[in-house]
N, C-alpha and C. Protein backbone atom coordinates (compact mmCIF):
# COMPACT_ATOMS: atom_id res chain seq x y z
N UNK A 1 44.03 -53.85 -45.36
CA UNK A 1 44.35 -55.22 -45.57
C UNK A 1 43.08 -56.07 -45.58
N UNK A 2 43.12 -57.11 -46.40
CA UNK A 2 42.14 -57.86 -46.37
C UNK A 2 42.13 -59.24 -45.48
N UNK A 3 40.58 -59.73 -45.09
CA UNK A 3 40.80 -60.86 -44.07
C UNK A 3 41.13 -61.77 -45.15
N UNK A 4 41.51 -62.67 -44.56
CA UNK A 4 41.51 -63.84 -45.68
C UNK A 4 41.36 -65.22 -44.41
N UNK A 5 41.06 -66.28 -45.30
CA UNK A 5 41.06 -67.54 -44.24
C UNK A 5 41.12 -69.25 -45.21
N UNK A 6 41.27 -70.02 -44.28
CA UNK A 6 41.80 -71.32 -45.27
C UNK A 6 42.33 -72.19 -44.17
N UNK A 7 42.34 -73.49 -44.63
CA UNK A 7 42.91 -74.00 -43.92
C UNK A 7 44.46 -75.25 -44.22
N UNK A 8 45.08 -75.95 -43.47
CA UNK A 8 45.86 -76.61 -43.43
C UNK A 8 45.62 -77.97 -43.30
N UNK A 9 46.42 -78.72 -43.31
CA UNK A 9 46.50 -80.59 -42.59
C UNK A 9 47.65 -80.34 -41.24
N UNK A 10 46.31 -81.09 -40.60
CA UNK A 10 47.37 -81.29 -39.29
C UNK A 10 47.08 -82.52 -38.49
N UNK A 11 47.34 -83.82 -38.73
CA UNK A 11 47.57 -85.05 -39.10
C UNK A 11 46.10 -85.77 -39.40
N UNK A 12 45.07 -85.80 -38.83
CA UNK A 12 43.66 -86.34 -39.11
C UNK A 12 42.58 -85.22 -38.99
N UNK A 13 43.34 -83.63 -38.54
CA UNK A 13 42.64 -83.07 -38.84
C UNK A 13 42.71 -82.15 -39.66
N UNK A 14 42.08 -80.86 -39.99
CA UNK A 14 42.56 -79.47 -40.80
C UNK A 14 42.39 -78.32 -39.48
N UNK A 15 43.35 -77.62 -39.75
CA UNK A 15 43.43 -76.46 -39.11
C UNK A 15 42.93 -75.21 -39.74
N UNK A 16 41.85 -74.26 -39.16
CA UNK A 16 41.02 -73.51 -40.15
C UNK A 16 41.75 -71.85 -39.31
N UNK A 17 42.10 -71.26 -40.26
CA UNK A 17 42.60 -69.81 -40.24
C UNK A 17 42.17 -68.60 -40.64
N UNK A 18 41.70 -67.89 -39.91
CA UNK A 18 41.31 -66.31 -40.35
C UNK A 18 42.25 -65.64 -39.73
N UNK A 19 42.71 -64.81 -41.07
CA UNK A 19 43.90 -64.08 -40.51
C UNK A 19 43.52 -62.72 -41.33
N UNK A 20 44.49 -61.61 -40.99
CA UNK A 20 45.42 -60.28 -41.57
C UNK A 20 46.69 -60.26 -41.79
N UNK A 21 47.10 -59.67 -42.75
CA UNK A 21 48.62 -59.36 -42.56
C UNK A 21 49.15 -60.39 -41.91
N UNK A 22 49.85 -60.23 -40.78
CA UNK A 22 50.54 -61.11 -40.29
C UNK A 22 49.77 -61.47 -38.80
N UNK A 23 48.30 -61.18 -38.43
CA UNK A 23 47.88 -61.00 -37.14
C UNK A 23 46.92 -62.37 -36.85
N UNK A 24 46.60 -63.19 -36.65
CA UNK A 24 45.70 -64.15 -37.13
C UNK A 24 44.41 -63.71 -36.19
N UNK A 25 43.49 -63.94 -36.57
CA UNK A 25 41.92 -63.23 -35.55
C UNK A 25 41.29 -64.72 -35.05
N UNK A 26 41.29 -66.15 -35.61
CA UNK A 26 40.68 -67.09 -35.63
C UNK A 26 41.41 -68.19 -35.57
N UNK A 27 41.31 -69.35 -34.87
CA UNK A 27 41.99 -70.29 -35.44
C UNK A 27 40.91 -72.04 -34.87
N UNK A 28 40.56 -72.79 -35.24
CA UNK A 28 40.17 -73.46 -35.05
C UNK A 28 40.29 -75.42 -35.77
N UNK A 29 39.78 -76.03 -35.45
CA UNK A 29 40.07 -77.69 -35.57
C UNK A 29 39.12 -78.39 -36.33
N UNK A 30 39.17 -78.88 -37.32
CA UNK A 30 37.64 -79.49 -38.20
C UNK A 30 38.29 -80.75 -38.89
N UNK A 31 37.33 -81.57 -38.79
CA UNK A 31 37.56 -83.45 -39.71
C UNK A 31 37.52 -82.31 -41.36
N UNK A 32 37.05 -81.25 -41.72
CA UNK A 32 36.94 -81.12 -43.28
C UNK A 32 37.92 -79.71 -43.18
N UNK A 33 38.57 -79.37 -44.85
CA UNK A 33 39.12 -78.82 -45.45
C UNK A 33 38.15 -77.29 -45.75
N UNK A 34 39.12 -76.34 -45.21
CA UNK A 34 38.28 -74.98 -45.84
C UNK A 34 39.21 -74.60 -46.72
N UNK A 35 39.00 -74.48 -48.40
CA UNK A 35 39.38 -74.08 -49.19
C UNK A 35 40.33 -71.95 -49.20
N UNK A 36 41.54 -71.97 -49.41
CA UNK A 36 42.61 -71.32 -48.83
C UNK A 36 43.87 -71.13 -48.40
N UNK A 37 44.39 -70.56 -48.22
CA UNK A 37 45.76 -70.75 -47.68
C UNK A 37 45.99 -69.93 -46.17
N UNK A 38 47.11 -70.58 -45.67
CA UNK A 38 47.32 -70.14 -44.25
C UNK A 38 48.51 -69.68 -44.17
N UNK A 39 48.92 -68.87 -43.33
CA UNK A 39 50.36 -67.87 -43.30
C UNK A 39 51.62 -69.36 -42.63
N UNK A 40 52.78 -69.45 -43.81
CA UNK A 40 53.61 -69.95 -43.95
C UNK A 40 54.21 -70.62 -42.56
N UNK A 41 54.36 -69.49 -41.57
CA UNK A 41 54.49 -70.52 -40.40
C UNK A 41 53.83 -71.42 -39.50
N UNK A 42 52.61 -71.18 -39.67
CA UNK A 42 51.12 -72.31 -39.31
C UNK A 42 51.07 -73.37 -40.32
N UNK A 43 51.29 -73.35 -41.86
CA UNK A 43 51.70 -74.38 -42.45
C UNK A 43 52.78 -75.22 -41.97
N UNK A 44 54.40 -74.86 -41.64
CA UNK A 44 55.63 -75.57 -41.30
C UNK A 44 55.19 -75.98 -39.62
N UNK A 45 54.41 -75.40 -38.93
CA UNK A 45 54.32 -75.86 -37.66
C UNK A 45 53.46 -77.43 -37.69
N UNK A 46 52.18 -77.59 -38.80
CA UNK A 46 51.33 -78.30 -38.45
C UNK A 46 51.99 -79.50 -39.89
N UNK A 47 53.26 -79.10 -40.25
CA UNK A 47 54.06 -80.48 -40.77
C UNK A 47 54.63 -81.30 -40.51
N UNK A 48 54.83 -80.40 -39.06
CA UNK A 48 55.79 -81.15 -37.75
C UNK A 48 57.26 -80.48 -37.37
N UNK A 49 57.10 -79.09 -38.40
CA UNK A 49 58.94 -78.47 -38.16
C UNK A 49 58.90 -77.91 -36.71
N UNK A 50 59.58 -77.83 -36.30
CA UNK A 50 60.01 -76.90 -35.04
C UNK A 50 59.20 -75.33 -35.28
N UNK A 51 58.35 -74.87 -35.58
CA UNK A 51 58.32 -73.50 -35.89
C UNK A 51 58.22 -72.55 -35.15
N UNK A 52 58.76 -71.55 -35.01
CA UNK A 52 58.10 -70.48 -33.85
C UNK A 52 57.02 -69.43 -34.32
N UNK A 53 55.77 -70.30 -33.85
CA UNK A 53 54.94 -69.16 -34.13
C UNK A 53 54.31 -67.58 -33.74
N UNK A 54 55.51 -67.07 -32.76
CA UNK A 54 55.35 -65.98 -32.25
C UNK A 54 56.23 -64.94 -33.32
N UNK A 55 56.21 -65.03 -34.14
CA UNK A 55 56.49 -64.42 -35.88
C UNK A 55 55.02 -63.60 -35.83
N UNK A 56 54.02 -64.79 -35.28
CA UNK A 56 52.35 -64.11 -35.82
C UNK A 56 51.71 -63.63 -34.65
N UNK A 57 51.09 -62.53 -34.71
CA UNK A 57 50.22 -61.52 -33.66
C UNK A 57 48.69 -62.57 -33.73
N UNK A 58 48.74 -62.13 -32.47
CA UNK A 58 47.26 -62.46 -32.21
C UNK A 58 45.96 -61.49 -31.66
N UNK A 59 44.71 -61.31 -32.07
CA UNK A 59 43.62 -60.42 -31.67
C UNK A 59 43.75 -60.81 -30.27
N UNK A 60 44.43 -61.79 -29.53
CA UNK A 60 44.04 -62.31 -28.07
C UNK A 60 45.17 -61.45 -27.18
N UNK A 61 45.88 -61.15 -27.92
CA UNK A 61 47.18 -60.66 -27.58
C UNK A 61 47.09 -59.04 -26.99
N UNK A 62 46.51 -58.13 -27.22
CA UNK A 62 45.99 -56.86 -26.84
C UNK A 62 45.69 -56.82 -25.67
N UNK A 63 46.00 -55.59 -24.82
CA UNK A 63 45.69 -54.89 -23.41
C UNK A 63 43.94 -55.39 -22.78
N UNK A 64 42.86 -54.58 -24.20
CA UNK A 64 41.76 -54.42 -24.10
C UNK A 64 41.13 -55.91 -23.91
N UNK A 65 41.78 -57.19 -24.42
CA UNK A 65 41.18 -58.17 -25.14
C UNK A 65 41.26 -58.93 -23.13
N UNK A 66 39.91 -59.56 -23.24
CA UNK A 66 40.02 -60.76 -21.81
C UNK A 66 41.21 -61.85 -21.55
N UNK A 67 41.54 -61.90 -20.59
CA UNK A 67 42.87 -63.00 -20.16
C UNK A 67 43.95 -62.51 -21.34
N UNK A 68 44.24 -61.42 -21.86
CA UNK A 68 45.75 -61.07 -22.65
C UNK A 68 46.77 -61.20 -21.81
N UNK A 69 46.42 -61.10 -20.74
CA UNK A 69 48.28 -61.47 -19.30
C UNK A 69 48.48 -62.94 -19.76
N UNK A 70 47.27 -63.30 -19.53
CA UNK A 70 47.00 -64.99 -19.56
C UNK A 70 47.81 -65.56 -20.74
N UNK A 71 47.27 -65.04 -22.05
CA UNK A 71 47.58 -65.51 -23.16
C UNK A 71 49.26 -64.86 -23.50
N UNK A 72 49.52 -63.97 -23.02
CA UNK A 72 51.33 -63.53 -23.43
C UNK A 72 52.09 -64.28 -22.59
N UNK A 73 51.58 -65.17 -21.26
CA UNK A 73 52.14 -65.88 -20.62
C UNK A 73 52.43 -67.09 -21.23
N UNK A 74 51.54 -67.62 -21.54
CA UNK A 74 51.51 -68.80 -22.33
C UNK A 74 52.36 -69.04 -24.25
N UNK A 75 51.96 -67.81 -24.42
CA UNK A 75 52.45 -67.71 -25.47
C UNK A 75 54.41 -68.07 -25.36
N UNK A 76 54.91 -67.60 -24.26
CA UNK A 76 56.41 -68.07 -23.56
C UNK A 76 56.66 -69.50 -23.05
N UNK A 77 55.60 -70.30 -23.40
CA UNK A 77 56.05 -71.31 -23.09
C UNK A 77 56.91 -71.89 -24.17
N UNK A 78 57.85 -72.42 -24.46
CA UNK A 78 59.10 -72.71 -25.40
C UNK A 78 58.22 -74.26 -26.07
N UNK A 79 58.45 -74.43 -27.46
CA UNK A 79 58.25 -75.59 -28.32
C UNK A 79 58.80 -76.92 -27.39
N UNK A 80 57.52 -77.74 -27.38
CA UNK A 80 57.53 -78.88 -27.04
C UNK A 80 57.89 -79.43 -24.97
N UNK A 81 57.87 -78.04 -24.70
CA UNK A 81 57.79 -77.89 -23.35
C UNK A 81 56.48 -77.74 -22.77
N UNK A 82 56.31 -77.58 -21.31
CA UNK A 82 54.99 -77.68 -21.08
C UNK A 82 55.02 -77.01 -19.43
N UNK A 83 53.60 -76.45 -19.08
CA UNK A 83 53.78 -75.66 -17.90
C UNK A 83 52.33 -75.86 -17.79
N UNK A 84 52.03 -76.06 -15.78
CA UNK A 84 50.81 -76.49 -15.81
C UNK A 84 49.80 -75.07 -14.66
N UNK A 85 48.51 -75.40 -15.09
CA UNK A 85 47.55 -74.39 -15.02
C UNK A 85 48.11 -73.95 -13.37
N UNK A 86 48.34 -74.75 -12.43
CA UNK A 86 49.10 -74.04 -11.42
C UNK A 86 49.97 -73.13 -11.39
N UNK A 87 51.16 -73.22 -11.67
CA UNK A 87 52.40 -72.50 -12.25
C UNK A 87 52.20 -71.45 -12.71
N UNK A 88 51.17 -71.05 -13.94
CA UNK A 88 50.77 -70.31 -14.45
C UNK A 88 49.98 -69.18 -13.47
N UNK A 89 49.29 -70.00 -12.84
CA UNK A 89 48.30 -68.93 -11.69
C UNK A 89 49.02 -68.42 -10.56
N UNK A 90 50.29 -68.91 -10.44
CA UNK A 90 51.41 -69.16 -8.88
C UNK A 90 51.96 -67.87 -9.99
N UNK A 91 52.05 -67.66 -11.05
CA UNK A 91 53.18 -66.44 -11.76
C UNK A 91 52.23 -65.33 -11.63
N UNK A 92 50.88 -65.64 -12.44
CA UNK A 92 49.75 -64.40 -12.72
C UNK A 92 49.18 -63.98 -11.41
N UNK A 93 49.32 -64.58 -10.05
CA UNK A 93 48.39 -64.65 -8.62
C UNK A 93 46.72 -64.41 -8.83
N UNK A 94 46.82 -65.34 -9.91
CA UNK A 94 45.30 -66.21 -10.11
C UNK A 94 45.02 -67.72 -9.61
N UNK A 95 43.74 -68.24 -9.76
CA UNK A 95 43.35 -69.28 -9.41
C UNK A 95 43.45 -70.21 -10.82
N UNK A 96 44.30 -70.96 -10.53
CA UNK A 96 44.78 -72.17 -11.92
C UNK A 96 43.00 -72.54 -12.70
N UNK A 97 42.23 -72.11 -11.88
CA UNK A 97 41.05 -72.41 -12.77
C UNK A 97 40.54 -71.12 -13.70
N UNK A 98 41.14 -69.93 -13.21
CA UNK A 98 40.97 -68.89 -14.55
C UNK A 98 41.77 -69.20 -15.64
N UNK A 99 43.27 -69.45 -15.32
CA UNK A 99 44.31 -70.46 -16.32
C UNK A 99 43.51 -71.00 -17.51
N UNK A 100 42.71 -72.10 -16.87
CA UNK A 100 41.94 -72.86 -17.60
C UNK A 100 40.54 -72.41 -18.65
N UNK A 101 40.38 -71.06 -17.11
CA UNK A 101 38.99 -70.53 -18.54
C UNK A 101 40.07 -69.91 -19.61
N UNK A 102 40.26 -69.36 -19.54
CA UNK A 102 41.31 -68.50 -20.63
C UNK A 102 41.68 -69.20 -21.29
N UNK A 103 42.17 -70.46 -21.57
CA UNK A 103 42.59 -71.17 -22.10
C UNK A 103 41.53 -72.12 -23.04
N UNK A 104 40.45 -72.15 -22.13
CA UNK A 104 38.82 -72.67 -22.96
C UNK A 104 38.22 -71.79 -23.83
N UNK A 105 38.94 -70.07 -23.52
CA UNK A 105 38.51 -69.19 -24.88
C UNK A 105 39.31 -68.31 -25.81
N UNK A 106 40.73 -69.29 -25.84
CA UNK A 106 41.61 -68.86 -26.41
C UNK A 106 41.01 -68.92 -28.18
N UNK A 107 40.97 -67.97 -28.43
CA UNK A 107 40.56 -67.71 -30.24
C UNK A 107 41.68 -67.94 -31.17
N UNK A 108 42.87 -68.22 -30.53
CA UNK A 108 43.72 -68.66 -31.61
C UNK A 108 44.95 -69.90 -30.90
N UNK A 109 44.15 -70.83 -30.91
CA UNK A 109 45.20 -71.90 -30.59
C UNK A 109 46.41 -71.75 -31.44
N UNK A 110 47.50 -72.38 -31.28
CA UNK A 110 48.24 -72.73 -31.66
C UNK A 110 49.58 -71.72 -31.78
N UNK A 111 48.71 -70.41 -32.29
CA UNK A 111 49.46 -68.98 -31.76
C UNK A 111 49.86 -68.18 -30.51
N UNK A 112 48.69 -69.02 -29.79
CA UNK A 112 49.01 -68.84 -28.53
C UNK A 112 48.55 -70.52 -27.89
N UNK A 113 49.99 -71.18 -27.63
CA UNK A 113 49.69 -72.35 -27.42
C UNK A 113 49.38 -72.85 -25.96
N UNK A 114 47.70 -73.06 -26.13
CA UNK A 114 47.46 -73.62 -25.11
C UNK A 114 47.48 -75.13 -24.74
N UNK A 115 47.77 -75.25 -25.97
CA UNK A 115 47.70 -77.22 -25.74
C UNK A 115 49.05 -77.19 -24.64
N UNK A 116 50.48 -76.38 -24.45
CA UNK A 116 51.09 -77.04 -23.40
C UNK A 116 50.80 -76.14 -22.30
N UNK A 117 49.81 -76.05 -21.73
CA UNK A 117 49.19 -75.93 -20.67
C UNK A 117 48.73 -77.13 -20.05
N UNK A 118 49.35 -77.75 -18.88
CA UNK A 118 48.59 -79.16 -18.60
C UNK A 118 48.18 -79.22 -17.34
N UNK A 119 47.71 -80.26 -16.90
CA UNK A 119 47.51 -80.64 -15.52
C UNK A 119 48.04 -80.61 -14.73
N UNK A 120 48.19 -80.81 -13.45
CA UNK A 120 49.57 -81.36 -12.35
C UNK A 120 49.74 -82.67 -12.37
N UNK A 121 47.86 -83.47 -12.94
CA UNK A 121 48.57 -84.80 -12.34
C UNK A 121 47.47 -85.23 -13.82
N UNK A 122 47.86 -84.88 -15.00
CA UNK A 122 47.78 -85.30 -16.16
C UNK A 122 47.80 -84.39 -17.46
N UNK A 123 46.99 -84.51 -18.47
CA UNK A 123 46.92 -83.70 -20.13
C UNK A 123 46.30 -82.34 -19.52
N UNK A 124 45.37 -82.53 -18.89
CA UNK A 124 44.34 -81.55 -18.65
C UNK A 124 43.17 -81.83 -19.77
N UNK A 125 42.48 -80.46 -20.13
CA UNK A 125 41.44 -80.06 -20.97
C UNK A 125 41.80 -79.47 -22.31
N UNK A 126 41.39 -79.94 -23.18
CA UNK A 126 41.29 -78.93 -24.33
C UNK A 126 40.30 -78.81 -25.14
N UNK A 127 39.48 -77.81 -25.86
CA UNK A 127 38.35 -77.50 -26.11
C UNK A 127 37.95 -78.52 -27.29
N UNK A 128 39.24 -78.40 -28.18
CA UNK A 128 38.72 -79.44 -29.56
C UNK A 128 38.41 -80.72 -29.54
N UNK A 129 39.17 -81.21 -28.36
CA UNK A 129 38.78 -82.38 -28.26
C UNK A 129 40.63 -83.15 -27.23
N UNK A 130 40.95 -83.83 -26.33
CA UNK A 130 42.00 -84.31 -25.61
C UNK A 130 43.04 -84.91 -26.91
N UNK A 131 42.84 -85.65 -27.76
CA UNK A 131 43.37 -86.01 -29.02
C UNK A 131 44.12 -85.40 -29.51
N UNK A 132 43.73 -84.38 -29.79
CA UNK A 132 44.33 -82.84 -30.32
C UNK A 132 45.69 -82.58 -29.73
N UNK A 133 45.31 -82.64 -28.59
CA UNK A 133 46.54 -81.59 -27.04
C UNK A 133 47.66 -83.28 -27.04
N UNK A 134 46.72 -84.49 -27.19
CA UNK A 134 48.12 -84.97 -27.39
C UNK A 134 49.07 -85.38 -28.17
N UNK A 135 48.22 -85.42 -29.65
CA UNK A 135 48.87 -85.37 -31.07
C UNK A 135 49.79 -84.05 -30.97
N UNK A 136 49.00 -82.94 -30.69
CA UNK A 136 49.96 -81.41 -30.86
C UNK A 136 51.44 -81.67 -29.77
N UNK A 137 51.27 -82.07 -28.64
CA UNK A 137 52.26 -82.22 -27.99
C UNK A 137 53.55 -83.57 -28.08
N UNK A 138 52.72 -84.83 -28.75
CA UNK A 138 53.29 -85.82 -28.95
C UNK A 138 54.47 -85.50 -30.33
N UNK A 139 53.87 -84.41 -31.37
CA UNK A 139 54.61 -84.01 -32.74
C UNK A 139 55.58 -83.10 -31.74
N UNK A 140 55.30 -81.93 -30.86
CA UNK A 140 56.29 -80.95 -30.63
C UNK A 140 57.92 -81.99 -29.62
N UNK A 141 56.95 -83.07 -28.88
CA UNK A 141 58.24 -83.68 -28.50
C UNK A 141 59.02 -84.29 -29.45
N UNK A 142 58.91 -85.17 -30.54
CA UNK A 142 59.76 -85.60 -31.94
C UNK A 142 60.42 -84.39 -32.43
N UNK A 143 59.91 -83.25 -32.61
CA UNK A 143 60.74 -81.91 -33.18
C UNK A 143 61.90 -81.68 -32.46
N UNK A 144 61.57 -82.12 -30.91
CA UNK A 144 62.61 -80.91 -30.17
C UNK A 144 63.74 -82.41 -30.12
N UNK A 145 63.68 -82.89 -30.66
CA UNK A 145 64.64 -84.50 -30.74
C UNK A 145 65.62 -84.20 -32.21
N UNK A 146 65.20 -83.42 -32.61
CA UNK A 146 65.91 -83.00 -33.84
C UNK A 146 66.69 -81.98 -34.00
């Protein structure tokens, strides 16, 4: 199979994709357009549909790969819901601040959604920028209203 990569609109920004088959290896946030296309349910997610993007595998997702407990945990968090870096570490019997690294080197946002990972006593962190985590979360609450 071949890599392929491209990106999307996802409201002021583009969402940039390197993928396989159905596995995505990359995913990242840019003000500009990378010429391409992106696998059909990363398009309907970043239009604002309800999508479930656990349809798509992730390279983060593997035994071998760092924080993979981390990231299949998260990956269960349900559309437009949210669970915070405590909770997460109170399930894994980690320190809510590994939560957070794992989450600062998650290689495929959105597939494995760390934006609803939050604080106890706010948004928290997110690598692309706080904007991001609350546009991404502000669209998933309007979806789940539908």
């Amino acid at each position: 199979m071949e890599m392929r990569q491209g990106s999307c609109r996802l409201g002021f920004w583009h969402v940039h994709v390197t993928w396989e088959g159905n596995v995505v290896h990359g995913t990242r946030f840019s003000p500009f357009p990378l010429e391409g296309a992106v696998p059909l349910p990363i398009r309907r997610y970043c239009a604002g549909l309800p999508e479930d993007l656990t349809v798509l595998g992730s390279i983060a997702l593997g035994e071998e790969y760092p924080f993979s407990e981390v990231y299949r945990l998260v990956r269960g968090i349900p559309y437009g819901e949210t669970a915070t870096y405590g909770e997460l570490g109170e399930i894994l019997q980690v320190s809510p601040r590994l939560v957070g690294l794992a989450m600062k080197r998650n290689p495929t946002p959105l597939v494995i959604p760390c934006h609803r990972v939050v604080s106890r006593n706010g948004i928290g962190g997110f690598s692309p920028g706080p904007e991001i985590k609350e546009y991404l979360l502000a669209m998933e609450k309007r979806g789940r209203k539908k």
